[in-house]
Each structure stands twice: as structure tokens, then as C-alpha cells.
N, C-alpha and C. Protein backbone atom coordinates (compact mmCIF):
# COMPACT_ATOMS: atom_id res chain seq x y z
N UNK A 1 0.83 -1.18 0.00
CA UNK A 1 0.00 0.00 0.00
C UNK A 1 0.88 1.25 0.00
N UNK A 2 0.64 2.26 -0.63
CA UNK A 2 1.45 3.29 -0.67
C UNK A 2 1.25 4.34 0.60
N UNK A 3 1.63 4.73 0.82
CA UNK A 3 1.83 6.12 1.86
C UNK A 3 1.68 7.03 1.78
N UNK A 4 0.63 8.07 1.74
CA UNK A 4 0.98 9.43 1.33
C UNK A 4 0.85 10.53 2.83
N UNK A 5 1.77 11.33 2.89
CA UNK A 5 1.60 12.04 3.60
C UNK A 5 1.31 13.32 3.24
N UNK A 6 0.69 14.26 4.58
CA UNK A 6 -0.01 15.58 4.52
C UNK A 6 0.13 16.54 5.01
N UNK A 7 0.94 17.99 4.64
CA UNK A 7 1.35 18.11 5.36
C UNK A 7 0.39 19.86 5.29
N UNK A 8 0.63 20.41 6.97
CA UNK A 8 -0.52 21.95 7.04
C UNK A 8 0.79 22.76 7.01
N UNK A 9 2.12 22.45 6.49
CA UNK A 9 2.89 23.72 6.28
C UNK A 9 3.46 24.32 7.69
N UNK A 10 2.97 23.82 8.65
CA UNK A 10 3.84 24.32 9.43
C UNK A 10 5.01 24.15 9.51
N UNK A 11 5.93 24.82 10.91
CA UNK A 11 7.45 24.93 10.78
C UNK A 11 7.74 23.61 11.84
N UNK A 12 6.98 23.63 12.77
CA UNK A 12 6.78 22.34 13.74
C UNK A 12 6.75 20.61 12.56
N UNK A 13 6.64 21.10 11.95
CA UNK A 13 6.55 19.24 10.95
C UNK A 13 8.07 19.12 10.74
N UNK A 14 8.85 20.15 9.96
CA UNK A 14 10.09 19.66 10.25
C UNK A 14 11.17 20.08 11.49
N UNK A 15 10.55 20.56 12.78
CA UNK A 15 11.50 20.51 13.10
C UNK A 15 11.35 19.53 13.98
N UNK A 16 9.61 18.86 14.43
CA UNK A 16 9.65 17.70 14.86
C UNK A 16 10.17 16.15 14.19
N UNK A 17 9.90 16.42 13.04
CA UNK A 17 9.27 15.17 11.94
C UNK A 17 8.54 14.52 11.84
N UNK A 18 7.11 15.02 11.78
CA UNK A 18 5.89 14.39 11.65
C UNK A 18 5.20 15.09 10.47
N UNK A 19 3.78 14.58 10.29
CA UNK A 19 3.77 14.87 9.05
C UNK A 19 1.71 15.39 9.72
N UNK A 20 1.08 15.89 9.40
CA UNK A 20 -0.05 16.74 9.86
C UNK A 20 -0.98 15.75 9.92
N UNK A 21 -0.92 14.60 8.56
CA UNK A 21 -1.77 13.40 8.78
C UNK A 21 -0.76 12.60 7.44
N UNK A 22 -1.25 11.19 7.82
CA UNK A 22 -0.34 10.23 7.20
C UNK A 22 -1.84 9.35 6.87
N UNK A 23 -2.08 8.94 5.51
CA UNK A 23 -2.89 7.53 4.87
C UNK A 23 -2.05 6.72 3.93
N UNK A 24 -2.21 4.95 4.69
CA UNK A 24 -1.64 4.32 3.87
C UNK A 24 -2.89 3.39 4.04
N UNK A 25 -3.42 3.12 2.64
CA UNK A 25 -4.92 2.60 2.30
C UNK A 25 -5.86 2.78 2.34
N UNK A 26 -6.57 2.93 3.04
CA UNK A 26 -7.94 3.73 3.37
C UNK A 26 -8.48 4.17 5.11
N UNK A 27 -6.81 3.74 5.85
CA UNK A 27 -6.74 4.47 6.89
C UNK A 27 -5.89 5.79 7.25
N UNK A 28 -6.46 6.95 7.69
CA UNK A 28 -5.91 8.12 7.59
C UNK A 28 -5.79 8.63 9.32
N UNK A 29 -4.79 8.42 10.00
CA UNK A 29 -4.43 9.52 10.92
C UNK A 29 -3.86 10.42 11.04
N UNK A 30 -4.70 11.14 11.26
CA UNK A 30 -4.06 12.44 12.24
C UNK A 30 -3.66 13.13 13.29
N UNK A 31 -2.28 14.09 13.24
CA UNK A 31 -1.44 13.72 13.98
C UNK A 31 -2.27 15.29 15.24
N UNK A 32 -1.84 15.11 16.57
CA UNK A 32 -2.52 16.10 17.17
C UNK A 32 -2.42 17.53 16.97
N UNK A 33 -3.51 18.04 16.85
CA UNK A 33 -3.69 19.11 16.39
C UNK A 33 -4.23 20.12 17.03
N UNK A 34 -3.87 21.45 17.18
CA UNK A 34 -4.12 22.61 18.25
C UNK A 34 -4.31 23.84 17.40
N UNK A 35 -5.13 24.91 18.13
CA UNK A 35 -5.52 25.83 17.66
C UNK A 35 -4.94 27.09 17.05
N UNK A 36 -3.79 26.59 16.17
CA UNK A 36 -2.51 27.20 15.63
C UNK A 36 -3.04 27.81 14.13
N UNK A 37 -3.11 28.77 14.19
CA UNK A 37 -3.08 28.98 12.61
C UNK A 37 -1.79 29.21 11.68
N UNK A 38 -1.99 29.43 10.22
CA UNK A 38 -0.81 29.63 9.32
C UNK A 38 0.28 30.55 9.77
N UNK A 39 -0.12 31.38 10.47
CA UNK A 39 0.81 32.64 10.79
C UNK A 39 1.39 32.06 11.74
N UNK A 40 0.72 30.62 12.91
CA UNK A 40 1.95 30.46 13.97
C UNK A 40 1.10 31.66 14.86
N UNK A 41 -0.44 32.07 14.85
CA UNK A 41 -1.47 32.80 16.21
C UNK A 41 -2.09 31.47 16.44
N UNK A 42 -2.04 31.60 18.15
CA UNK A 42 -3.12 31.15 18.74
C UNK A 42 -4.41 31.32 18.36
N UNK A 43 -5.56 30.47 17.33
CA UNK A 43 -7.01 31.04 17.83
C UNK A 43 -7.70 30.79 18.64
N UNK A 44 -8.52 31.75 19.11
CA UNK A 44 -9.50 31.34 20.68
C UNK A 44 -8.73 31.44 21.51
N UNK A 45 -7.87 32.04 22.07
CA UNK A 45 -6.77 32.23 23.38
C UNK A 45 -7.81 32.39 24.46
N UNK A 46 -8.15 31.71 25.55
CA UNK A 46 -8.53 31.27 26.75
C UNK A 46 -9.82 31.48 26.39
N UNK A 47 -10.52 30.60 25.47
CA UNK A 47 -11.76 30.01 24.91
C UNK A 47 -11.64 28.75 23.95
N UNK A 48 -12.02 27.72 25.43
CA UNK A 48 -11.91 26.46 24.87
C UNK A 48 -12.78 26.30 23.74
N UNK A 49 -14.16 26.18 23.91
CA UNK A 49 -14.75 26.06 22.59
C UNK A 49 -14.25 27.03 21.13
N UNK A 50 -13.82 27.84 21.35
CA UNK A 50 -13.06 28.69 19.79
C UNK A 50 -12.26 27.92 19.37
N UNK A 51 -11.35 27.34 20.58
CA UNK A 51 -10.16 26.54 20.10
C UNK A 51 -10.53 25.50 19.52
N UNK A 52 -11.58 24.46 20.46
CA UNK A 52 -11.84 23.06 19.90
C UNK A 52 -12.79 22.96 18.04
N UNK A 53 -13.93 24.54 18.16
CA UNK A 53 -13.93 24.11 17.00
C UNK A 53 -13.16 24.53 15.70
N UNK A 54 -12.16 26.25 16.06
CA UNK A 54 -11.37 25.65 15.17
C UNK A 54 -10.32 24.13 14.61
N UNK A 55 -10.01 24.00 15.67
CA UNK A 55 -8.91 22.66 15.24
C UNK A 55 -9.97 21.61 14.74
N UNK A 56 -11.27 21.40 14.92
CA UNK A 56 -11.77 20.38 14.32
C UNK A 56 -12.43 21.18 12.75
N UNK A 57 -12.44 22.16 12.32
CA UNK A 57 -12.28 23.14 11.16
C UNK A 57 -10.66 22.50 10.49
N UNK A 58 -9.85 22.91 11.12
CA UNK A 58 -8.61 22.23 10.27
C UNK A 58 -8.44 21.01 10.06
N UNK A 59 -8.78 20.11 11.15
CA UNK A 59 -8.99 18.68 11.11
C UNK A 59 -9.83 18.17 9.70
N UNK A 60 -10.89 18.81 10.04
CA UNK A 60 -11.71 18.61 8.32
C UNK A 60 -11.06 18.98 6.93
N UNK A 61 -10.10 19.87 7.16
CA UNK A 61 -9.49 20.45 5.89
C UNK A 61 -8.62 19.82 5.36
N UNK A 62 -7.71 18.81 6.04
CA UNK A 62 -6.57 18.10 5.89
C UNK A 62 -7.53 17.08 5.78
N UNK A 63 -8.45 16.09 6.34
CA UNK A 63 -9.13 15.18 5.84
C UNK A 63 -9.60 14.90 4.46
N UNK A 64 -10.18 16.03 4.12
CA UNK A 64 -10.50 16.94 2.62
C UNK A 64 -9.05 16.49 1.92
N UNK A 65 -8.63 16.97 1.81
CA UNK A 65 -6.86 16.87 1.30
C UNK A 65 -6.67 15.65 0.88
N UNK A 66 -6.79 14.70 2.24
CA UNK A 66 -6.33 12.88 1.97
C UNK A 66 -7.39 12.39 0.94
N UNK A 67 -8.43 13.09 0.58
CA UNK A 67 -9.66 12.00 0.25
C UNK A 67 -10.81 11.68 0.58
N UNK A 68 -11.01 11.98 1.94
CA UNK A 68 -12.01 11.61 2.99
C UNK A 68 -12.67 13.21 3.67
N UNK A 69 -13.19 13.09 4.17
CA UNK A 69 -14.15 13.82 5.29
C UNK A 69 -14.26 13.55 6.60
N UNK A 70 -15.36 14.37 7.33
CA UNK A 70 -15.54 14.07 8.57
C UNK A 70 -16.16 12.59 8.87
N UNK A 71 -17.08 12.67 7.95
CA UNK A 71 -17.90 11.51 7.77
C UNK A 71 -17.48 10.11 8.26
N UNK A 72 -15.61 10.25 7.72
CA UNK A 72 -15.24 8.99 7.83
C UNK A 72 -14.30 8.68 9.22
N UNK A 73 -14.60 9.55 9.85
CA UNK A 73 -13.98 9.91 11.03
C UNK A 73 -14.68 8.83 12.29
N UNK A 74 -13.65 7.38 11.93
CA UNK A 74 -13.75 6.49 13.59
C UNK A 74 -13.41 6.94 14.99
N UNK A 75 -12.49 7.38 14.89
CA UNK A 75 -12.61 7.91 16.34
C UNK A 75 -11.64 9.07 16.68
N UNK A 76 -11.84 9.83 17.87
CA UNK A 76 -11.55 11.66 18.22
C UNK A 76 -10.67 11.01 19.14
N UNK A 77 -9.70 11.76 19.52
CA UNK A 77 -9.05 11.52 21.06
C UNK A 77 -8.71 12.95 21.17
N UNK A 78 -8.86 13.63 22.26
CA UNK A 78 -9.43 15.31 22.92
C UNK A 78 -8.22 15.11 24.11
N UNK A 79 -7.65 16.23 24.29
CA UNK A 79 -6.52 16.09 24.96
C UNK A 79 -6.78 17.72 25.76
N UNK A 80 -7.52 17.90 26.85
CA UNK A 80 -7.95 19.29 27.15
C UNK A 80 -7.13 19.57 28.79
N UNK A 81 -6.45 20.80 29.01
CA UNK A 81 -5.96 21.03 30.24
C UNK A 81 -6.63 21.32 31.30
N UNK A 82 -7.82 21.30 30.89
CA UNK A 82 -8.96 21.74 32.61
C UNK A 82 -10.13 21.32 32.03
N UNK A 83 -10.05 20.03 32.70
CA UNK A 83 -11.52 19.22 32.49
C UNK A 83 -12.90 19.99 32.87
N UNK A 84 -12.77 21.09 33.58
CA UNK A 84 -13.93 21.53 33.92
C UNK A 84 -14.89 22.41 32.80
N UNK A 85 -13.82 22.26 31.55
CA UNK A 85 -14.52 23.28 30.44
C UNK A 85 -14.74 21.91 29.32
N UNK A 86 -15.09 20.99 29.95
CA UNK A 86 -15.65 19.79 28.93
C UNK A 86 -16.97 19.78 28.02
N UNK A 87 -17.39 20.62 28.88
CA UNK A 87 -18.33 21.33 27.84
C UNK A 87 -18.83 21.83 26.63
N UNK A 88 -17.69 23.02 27.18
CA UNK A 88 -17.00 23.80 26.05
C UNK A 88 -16.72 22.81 24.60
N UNK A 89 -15.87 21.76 25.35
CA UNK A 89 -15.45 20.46 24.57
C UNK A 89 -16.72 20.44 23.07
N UNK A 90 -17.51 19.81 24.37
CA UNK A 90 -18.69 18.58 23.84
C UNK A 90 -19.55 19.30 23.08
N UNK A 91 -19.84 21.01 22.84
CA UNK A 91 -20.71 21.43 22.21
C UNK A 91 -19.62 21.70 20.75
N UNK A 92 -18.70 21.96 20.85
CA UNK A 92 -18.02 22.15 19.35
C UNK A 92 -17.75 20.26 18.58
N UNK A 93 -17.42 19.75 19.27
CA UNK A 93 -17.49 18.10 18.90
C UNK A 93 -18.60 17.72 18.26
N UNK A 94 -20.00 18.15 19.40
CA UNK A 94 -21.19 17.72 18.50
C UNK A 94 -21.84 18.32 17.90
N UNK A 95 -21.19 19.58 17.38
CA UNK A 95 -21.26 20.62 16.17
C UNK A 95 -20.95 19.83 15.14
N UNK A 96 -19.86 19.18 15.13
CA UNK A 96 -19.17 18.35 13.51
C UNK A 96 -19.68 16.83 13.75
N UNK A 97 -20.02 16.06 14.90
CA UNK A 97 -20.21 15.15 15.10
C UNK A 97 -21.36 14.30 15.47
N UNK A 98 -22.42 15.08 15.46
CA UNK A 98 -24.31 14.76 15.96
C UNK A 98 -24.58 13.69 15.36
N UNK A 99 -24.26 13.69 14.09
CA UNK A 99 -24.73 11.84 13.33
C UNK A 99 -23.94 11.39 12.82
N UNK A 100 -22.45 11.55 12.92
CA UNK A 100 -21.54 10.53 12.90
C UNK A 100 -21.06 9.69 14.15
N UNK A 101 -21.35 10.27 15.38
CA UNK A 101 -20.71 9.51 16.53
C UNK A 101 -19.77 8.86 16.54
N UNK A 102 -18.24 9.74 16.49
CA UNK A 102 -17.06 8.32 16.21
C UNK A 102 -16.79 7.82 17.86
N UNK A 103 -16.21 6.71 18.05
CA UNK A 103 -15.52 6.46 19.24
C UNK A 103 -14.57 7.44 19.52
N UNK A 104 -14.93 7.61 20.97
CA UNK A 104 -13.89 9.31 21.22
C UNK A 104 -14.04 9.10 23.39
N UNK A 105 -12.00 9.73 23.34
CA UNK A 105 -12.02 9.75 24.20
C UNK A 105 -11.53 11.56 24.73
N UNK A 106 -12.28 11.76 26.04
CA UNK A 106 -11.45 12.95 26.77
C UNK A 106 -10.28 13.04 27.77
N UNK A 107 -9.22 13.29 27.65
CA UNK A 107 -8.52 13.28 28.50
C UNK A 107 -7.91 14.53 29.16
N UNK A 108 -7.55 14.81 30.80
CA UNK A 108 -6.82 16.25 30.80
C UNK A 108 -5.82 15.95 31.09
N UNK A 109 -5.03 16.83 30.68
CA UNK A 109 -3.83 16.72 30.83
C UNK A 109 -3.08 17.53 31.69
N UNK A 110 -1.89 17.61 31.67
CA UNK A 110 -1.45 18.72 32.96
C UNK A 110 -1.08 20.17 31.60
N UNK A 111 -0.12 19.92 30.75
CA UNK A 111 -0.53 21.11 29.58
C UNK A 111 0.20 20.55 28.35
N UNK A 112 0.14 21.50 27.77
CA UNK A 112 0.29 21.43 26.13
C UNK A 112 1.61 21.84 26.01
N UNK A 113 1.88 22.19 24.58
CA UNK A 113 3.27 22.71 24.25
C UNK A 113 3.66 24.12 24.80
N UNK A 114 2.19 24.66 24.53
CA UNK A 114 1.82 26.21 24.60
C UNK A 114 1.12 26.21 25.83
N UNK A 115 1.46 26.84 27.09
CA UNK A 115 0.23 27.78 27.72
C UNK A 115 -1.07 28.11 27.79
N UNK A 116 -1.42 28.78 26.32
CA UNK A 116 -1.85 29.51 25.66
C UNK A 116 -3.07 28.06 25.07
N UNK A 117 -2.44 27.18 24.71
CA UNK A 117 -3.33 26.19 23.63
C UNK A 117 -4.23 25.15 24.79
N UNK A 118 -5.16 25.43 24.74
CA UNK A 118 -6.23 24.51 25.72
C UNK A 118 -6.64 23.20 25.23
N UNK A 119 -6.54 22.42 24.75
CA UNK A 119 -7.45 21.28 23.68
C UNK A 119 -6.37 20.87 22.09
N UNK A 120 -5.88 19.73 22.44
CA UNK A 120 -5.46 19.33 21.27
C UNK A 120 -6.21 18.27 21.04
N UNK A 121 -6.48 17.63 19.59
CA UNK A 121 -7.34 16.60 19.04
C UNK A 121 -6.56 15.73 17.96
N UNK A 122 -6.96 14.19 18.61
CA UNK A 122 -6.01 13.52 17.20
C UNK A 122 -6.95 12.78 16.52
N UNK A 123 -7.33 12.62 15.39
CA UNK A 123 -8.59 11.75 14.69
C UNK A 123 -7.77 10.42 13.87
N UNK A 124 -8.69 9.31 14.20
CA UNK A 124 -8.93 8.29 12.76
C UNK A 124 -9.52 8.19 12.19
N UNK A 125 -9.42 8.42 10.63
CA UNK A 125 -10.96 7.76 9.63
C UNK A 125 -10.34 6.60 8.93
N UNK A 126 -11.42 5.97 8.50
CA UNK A 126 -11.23 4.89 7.54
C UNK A 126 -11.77 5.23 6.48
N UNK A 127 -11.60 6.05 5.45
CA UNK A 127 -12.21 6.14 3.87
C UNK A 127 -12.76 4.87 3.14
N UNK A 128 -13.96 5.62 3.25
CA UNK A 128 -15.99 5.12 2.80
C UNK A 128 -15.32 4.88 1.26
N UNK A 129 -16.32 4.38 0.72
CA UNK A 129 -17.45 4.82 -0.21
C UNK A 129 -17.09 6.48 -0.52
N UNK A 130 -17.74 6.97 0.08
CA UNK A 130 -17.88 8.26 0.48
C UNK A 130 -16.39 9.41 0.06
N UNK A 131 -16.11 8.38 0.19
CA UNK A 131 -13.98 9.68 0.35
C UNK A 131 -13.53 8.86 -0.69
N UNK A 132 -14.23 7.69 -1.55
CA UNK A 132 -13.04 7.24 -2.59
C UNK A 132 -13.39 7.94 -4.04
């Protein structure tokens, strides 16, 4: 099966070496993702929900990219620094997610790379029908 990787241009892909999302066949992950835009700004700075639904906005865009959609999206893993804004979480999640329901977990964490970044998200899809 071939490999293709995806990359959102950031400066973090090479200086980590990862790649934004990686599909080899009709499984596509993606790698965790935070509320970073092109310029390298925080969006939503101490507003979890801004943050969570942009990054699941980019999440869809790079999905788009591989082939696939949200649609094909098995499961979320939510990586948030103060569980008490799970909320926040769960209303931008089931903004993109009301009738897909993937398997999805929440976890808090103690923090992120950034301060600043509240909620990182890593997705799997398996490309449908739908994304081929």
C-alpha cells in the first residue's frame, strides 16, 4: 500500500518530523492538532470552545486533502488542560459530530506545548465509499 503524507505547512513538521496526517490505504491519521493557525497565532486564546472548534475546522481540511471527510472519522481523542470546560469540549465536537458519533475519548492533561493552547485533538478515519 502506498503512503501518502499531509502536510498543514507548518514549521513544527520539520523541526519535529511528523507529518499533519499520514494515509496508507484507506486508513488516515491524524497527527494532534491545536488551535494554531498559518501565521503560527493562537485562535480562541482562553476560549476552549473557539479553540476546539477551530482545530476540528482544520482537522476537516486536511481530511479533505487525503480524500475523505468528517464523515469517515472512527474515532476523536481530545486532549484538554482543565476538564472543567468539557463542555466547552462537547458542544463544538457535536457541532461536527451529531450523526456521525465516532468512538472518542477525553482526556486532561497537565498542559500542552503552549500555555496559551487549551485542547489538542487527534482523529482516525477509515475512507468510505464516500472519500473514494
Amino acid at each position: 500500500m502506498n503512503r501518502q503524507n499531509f502536510s498543514s505547512g507548518s514549521v513544527w513538521e520539520n523541526i519535529v518530523g511528523y507529518s499533519r496526517a499520514v494515509r496508507i490505504g484507506n486508513t488516515i491519521e491524524v497527527s494532534g492538532t491545536t488551535a494554531v493557525n498559518e501565521f503560527t497565532e493562537i485562535v480562541g486564546e482562553n476560549d476552549v470552545f473557539a479553540q476546539t472548534f477551530y482545530i476540528l475546522q482544520k482537522i476537516d481540511k486536511i481530511l479533505v486533502e487525503a480524500g475523505s471527510g468528517l464523515f469517515d472519522v472512527i474515532r476523536t481523542r481530545i486532549f484538554i488542560t482543565d476538564m472543567s470546560e468539557w463542555e466547552n469540549v462537547a458542544k463544538a465536537h457535536v457541532h461536527f459530530f451529531k450523526d456521525i458519533k465516532p468512538a472518542c475519548s477525553l482526556v486532561e492533561v497537565s498542559k500542552l506545548i503552549d500555555e496559551r493552547l487549551l485542547v489538542e485533538i487527534e482523529i482516525t478515519a477509515i475512507v468510505s465509499e464516500k472519500g473514494l
